[in-house]
PDB file of N, CA and C in Angstrom:
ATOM      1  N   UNK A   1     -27.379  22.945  11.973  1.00  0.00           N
ATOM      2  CA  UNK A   1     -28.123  23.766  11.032  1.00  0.00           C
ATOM      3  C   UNK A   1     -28.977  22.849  10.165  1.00  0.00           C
ATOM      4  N   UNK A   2     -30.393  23.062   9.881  1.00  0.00           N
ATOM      5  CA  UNK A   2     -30.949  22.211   9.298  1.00  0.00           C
ATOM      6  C   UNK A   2     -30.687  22.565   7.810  1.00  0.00           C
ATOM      7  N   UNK A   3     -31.399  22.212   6.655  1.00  0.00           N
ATOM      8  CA  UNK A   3     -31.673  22.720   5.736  1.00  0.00           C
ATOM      9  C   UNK A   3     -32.531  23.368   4.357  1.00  0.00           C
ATOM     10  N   UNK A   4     -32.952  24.175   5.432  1.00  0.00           N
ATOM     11  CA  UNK A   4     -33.720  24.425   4.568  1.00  0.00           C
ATOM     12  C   UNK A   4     -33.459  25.939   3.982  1.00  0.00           C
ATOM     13  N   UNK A   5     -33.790  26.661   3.907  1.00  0.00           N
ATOM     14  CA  UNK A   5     -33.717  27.587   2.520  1.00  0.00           C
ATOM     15  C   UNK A   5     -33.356  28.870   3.157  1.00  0.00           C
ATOM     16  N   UNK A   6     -33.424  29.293   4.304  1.00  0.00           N
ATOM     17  CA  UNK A   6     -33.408  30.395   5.002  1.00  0.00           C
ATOM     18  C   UNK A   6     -31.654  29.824   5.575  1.00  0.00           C
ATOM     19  N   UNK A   7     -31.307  28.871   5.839  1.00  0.00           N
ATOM     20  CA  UNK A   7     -29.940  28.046   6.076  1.00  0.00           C
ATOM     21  C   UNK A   7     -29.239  27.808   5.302  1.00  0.00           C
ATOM     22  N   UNK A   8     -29.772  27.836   3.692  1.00  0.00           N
ATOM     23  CA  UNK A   8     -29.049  27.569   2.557  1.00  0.00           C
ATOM     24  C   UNK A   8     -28.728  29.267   2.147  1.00  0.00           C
ATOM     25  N   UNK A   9     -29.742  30.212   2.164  1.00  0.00           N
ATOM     26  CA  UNK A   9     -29.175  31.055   2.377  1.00  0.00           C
ATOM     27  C   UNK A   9     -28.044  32.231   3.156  1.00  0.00           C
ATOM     28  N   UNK A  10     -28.340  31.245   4.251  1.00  0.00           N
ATOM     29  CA  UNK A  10     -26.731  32.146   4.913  1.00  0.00           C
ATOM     30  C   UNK A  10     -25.651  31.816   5.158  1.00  0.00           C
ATOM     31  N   UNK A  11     -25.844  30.183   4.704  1.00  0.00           N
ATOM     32  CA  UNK A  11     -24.697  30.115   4.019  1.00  0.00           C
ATOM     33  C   UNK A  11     -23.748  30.905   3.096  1.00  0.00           C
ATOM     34  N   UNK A  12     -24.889  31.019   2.177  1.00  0.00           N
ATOM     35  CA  UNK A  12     -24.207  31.881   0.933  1.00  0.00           C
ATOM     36  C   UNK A  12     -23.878  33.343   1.775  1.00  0.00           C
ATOM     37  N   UNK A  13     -24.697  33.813   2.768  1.00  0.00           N
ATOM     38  CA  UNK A  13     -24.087  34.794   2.987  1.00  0.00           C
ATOM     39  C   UNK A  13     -22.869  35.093   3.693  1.00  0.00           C
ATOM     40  N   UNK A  14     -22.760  34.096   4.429  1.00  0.00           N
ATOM     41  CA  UNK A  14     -21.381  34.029   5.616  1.00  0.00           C
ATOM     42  C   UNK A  14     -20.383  33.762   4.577  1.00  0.00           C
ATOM     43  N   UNK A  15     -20.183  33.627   3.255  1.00  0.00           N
ATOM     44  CA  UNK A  15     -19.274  32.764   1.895  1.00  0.00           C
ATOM     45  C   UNK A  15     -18.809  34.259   1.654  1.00  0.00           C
ATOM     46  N   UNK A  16     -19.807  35.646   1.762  1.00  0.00           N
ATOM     47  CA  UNK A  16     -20.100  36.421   0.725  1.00  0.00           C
ATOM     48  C   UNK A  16     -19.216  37.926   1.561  1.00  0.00           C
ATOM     49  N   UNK A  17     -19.208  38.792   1.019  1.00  0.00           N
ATOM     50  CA  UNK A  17     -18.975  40.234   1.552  1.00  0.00           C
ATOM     51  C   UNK A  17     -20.373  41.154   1.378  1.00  0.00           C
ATOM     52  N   UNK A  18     -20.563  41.360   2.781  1.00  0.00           N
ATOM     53  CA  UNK A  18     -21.699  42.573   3.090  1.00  0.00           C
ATOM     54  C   UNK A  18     -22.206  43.245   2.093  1.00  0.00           C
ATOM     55  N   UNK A  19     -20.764  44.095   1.666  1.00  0.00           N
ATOM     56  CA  UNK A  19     -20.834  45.289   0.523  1.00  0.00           C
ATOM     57  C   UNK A  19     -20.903  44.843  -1.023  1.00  0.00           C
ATOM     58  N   UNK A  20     -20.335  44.188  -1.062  1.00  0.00           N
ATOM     59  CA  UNK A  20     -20.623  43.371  -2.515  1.00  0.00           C
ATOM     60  C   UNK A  20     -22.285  42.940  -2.724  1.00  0.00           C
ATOM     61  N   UNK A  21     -22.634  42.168  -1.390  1.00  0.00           N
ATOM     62  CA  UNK A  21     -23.953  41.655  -1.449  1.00  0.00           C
ATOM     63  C   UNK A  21     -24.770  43.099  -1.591  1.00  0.00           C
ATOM     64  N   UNK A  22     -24.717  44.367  -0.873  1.00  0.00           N
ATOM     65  CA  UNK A  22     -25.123  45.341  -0.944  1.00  0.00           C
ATOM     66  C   UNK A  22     -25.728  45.976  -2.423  1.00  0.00           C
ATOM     67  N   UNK A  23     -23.824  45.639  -2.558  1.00  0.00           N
ATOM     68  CA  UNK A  23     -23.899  46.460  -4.354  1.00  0.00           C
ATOM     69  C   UNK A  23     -24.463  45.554  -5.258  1.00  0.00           C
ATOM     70  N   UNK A  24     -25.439  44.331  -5.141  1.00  0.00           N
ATOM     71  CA  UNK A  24     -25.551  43.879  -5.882  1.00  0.00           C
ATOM     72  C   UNK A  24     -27.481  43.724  -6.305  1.00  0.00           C
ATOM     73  N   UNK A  25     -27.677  44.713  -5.053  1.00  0.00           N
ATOM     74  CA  UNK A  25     -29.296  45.143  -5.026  1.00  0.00           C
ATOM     75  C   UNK A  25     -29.656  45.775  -4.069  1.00  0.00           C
ATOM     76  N   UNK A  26     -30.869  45.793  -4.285  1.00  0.00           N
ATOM     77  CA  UNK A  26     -31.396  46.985  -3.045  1.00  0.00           C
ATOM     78  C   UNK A  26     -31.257  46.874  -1.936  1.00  0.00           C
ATOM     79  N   UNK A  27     -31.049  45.719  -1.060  1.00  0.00           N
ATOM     80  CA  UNK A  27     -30.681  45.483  -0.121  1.00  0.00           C
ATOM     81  C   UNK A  27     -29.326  45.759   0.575  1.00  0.00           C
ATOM     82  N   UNK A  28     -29.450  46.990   1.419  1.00  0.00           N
ATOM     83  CA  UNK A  28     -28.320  47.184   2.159  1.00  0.00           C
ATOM     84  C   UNK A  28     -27.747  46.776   3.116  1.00  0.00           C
ATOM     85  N   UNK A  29     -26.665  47.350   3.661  1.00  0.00           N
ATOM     86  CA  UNK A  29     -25.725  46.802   4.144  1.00  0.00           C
ATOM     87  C   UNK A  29     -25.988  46.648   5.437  1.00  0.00           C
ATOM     88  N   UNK A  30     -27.152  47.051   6.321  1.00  0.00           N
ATOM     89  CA  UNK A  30     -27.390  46.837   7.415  1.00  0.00           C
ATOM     90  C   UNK A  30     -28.360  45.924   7.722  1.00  0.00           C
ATOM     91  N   UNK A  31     -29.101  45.996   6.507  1.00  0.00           N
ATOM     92  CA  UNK A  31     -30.135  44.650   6.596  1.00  0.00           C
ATOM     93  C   UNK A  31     -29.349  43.575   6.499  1.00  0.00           C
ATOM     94  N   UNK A  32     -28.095  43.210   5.577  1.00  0.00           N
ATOM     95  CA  UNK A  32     -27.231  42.148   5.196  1.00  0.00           C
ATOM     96  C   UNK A  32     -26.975  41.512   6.660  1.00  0.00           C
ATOM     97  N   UNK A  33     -26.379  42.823   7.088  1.00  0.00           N
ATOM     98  CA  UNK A  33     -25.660  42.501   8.692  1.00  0.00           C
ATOM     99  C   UNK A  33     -26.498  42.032   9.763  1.00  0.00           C
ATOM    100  N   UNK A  34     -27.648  42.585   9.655  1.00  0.00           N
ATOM    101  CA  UNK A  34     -28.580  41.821  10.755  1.00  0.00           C
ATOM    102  C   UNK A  34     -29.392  40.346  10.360  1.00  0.00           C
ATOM    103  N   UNK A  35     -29.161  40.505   8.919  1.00  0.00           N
ATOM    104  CA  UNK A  35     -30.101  38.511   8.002  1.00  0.00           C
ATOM    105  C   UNK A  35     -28.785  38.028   8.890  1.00  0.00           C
ATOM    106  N   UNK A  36     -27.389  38.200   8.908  1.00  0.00           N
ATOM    107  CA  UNK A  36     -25.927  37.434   9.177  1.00  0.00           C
ATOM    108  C   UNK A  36     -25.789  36.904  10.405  1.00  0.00           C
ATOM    109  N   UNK A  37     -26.667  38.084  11.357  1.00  0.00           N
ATOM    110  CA  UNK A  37     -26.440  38.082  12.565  1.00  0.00           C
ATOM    111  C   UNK A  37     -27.495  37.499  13.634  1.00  0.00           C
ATOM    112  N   UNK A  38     -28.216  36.948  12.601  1.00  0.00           N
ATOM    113  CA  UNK A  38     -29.838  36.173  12.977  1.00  0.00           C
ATOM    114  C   UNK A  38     -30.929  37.479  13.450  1.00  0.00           C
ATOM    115  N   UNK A  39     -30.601  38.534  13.023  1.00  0.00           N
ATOM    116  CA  UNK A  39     -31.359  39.555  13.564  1.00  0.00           C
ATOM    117  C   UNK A  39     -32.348  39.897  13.015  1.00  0.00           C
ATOM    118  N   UNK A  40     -32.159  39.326  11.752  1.00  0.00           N
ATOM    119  CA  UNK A  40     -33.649  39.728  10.887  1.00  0.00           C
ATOM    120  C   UNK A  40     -33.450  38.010   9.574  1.00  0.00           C
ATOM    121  N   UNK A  41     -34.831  37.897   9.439  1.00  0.00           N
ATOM    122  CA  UNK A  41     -35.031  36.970   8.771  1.00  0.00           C
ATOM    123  C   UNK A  41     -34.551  37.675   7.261  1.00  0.00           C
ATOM    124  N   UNK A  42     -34.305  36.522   6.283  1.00  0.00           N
ATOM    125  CA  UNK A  42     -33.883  36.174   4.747  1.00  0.00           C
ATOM    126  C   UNK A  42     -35.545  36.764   4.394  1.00  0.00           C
ATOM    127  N   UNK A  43     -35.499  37.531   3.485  1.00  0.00           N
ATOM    128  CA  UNK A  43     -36.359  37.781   2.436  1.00  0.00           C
ATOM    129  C   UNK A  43     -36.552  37.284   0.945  1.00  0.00           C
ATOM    130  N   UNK A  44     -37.389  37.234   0.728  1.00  0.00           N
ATOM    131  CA  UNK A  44     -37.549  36.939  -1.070  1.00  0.00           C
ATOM    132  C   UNK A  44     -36.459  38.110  -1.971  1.00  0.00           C
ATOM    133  N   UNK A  45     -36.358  39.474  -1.245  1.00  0.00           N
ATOM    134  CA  UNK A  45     -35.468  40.244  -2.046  1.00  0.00           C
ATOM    135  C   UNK A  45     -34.185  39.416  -2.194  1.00  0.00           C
ATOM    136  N   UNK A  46     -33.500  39.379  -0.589  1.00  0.00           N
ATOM    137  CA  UNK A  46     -32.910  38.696  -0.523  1.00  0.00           C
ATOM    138  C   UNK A  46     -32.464  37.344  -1.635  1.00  0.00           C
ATOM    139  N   UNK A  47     -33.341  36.475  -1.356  1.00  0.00           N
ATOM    140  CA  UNK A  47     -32.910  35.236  -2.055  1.00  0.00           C
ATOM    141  C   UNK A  47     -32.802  35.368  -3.221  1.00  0.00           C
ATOM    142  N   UNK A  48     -33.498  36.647  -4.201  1.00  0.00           N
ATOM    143  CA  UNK A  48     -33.346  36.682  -5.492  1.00  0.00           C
ATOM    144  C   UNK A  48     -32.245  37.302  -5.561  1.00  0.00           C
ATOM    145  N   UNK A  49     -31.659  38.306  -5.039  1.00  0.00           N
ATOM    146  CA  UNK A  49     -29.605  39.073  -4.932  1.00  0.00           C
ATOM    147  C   UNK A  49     -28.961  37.959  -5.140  1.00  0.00           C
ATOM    148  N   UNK A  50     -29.148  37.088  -4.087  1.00  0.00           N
ATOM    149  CA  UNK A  50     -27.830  35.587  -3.442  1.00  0.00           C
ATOM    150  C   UNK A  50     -27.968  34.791  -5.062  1.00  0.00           C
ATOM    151  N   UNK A  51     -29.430  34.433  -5.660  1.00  0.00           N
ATOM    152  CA  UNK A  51     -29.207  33.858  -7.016  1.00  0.00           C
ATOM    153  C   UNK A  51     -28.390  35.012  -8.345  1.00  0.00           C
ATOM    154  N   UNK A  52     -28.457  36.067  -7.826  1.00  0.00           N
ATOM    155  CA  UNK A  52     -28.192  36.686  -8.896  1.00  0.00           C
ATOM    156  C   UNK A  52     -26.088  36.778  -8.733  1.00  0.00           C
ATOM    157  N   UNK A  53     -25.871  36.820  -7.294  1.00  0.00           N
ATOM    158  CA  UNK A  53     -24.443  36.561  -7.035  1.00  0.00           C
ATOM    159  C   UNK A  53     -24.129  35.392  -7.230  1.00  0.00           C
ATOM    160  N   UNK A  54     -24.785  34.325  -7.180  1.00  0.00           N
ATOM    161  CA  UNK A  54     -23.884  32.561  -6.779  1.00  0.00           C
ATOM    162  C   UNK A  54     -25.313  32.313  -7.953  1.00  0.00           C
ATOM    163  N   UNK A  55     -24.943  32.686  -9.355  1.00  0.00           N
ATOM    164  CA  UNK A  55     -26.121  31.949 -10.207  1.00  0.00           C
ATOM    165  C   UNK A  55     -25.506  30.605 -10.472  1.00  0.00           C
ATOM    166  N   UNK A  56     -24.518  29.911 -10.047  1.00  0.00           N
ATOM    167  CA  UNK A  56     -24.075  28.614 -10.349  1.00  0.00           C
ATOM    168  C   UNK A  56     -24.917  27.648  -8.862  1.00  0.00           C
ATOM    169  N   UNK A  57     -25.180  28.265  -8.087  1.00  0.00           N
ATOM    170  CA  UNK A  57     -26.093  27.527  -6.542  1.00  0.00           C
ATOM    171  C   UNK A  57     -27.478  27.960  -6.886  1.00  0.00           C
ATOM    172  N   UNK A  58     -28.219  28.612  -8.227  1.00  0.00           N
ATOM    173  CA  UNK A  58     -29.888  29.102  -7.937  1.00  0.00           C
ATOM    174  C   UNK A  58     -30.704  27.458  -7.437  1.00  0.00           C
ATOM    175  N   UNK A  59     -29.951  26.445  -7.701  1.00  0.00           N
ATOM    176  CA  UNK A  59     -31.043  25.614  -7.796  1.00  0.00           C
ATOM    177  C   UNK A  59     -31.599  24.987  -6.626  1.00  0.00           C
ATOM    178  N   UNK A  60     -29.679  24.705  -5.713  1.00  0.00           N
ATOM    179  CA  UNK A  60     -29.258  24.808  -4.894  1.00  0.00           C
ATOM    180  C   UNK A  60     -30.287  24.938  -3.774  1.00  0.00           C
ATOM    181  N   UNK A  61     -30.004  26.203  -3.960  1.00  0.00           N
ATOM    182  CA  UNK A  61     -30.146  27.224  -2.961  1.00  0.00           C
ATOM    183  C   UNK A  61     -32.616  27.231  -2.814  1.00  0.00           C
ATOM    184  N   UNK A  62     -32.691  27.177  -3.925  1.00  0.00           N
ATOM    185  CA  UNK A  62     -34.117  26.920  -4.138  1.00  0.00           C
ATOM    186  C   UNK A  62     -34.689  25.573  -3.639  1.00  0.00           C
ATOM    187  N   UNK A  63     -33.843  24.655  -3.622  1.00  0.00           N
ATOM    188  CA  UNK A  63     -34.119  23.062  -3.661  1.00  0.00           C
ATOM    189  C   UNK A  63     -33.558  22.129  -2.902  1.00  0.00           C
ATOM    190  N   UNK A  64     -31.964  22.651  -2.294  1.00  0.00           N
ATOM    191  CA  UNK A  64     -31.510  21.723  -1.679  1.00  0.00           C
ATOM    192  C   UNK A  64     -30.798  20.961  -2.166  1.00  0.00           C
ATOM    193  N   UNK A  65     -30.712  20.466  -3.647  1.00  0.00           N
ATOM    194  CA  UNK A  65     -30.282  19.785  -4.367  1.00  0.00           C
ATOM    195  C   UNK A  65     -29.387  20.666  -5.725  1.00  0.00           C
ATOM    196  N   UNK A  66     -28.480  19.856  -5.274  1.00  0.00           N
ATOM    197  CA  UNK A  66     -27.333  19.815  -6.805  1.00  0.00           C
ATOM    198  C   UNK A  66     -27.851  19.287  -8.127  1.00  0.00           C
ATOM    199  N   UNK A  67     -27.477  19.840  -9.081  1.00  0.00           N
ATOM    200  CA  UNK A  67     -28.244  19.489 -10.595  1.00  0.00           C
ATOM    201  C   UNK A  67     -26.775  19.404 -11.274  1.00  0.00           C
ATOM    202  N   UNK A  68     -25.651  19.089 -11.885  1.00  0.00           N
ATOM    203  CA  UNK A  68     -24.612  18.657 -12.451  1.00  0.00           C
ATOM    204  C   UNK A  68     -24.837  19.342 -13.855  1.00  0.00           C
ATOM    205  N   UNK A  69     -25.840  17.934 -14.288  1.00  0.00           N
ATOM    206  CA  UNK A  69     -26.166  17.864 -15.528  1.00  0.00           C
ATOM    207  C   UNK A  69     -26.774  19.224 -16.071  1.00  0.00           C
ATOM    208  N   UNK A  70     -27.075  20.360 -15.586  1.00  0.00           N
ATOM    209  CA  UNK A  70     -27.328  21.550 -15.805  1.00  0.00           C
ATOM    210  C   UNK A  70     -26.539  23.003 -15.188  1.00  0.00           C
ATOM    211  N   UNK A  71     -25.378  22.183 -15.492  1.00  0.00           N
ATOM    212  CA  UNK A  71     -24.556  23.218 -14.390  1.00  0.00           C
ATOM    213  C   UNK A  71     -24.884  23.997 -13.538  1.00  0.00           C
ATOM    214  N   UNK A  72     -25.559  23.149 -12.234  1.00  0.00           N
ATOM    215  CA  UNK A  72     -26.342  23.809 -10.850  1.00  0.00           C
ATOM    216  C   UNK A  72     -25.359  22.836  -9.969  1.00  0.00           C
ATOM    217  N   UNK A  73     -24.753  23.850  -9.524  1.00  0.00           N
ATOM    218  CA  UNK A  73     -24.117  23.118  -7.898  1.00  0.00           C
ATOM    219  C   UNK A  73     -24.384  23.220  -6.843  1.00  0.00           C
ATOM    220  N   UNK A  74     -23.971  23.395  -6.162  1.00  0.00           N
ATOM    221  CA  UNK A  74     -23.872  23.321  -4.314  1.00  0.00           C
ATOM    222  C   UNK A  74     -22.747  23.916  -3.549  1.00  0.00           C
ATOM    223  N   UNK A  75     -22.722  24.484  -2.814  1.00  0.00           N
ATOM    224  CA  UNK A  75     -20.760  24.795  -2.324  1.00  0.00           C
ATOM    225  C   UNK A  75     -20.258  23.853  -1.951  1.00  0.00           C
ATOM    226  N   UNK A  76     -20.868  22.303  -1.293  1.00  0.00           N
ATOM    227  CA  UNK A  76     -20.423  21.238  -0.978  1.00  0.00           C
ATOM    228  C   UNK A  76     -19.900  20.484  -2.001  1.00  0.00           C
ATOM    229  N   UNK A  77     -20.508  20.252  -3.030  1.00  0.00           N
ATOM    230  CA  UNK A  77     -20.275  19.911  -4.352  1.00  0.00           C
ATOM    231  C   UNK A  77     -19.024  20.666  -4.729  1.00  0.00           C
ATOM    232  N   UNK A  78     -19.110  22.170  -4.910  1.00  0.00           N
ATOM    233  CA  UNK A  78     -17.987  22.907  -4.954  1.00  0.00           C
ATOM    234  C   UNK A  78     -16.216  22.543  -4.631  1.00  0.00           C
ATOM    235  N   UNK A  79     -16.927  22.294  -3.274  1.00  0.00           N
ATOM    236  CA  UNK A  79     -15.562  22.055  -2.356  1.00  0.00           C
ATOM    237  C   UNK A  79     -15.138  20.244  -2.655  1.00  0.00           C
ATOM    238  N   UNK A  80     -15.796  19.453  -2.565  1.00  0.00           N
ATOM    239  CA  UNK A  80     -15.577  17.895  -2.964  1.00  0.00           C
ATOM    240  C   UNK A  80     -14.314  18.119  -3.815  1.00  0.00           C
ATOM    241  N   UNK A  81     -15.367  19.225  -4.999  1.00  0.00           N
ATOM    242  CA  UNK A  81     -14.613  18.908  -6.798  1.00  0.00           C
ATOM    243  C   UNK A  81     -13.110  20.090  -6.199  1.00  0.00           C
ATOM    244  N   UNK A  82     -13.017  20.580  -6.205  1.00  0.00           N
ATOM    245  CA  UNK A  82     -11.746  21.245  -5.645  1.00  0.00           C
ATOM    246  C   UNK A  82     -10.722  20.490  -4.829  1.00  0.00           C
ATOM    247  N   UNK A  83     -11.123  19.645  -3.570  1.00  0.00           N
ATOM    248  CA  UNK A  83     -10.429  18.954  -2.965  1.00  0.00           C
ATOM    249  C   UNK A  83      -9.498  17.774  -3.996  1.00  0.00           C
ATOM    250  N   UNK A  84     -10.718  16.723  -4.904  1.00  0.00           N
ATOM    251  CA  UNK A  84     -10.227  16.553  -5.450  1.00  0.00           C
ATOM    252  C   UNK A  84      -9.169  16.698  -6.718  1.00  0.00           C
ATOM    253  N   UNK A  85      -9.621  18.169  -6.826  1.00  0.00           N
ATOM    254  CA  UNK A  85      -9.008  18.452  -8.350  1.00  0.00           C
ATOM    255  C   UNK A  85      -7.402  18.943  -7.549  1.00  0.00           C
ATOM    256  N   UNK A  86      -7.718  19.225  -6.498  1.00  0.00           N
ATOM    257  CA  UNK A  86      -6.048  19.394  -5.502  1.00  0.00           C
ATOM    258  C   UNK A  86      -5.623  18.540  -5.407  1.00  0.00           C
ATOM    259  N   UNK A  87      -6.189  17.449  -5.333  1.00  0.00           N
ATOM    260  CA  UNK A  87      -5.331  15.768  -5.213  1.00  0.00           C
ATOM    261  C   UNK A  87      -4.668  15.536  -6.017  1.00  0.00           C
ATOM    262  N   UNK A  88      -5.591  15.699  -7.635  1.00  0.00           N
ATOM    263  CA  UNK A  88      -5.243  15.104  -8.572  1.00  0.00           C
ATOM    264  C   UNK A  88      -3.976  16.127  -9.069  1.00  0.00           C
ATOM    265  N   UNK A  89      -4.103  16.948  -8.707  1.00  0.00           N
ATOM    266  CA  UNK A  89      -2.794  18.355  -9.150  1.00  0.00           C
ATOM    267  C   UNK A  89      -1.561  17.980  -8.415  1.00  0.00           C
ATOM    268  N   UNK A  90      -1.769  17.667  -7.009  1.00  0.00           N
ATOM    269  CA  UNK A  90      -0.562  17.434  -5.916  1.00  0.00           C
ATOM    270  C   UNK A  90       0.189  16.406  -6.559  1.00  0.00           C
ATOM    271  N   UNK A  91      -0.593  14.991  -7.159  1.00  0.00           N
ATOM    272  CA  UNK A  91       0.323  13.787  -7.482  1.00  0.00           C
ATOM    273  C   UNK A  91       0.847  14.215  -8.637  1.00  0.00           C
TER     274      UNK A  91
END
């Protein structure tokens, strides 16, 4: 998967639930299912829902890049800080 923005987005969607993503704008649940299913391309509606669900990835998800210092993450970033924060919990 490369990365660019249409890939950063379905990410977030394969993360996400259909119906939630649904209920969270105009975009329904069959369009969801076919952006998921490579059946229809990511829209601008689209990408503005996914920022409005995962507003901790807008920058992310716009850029490619993690921002810290402005509390903008990444799910990779996400998962790192979790792994570790499980480490540091386990010992």
């Amino acid at each position: 998967m490369s990365n660019g923005l249409s890939d950063r987005a379905l990410l977030l969607i394969k993360k996400c639930n259909l119906t939630d993503l649904s209920k969270a704008g105009d975009t329904d649940y069959p369009r969801w299912q076919n952006i998921k299913r490579g059946r229809a391309r990511v829209g601008a509606d689209e990408i503005e829902i996914l920022g409005r669900v995962f507003p901790e990835f807008r920058w992310w998800l716009m850029t490619g890049e993690a921002a810290p210092e402005i509390g903008q993450s990444s799910p990779e970033l996400d998962e790192v800080q979790r792994s570790e924060s499980g480490t540091l919990n386990a010992g």
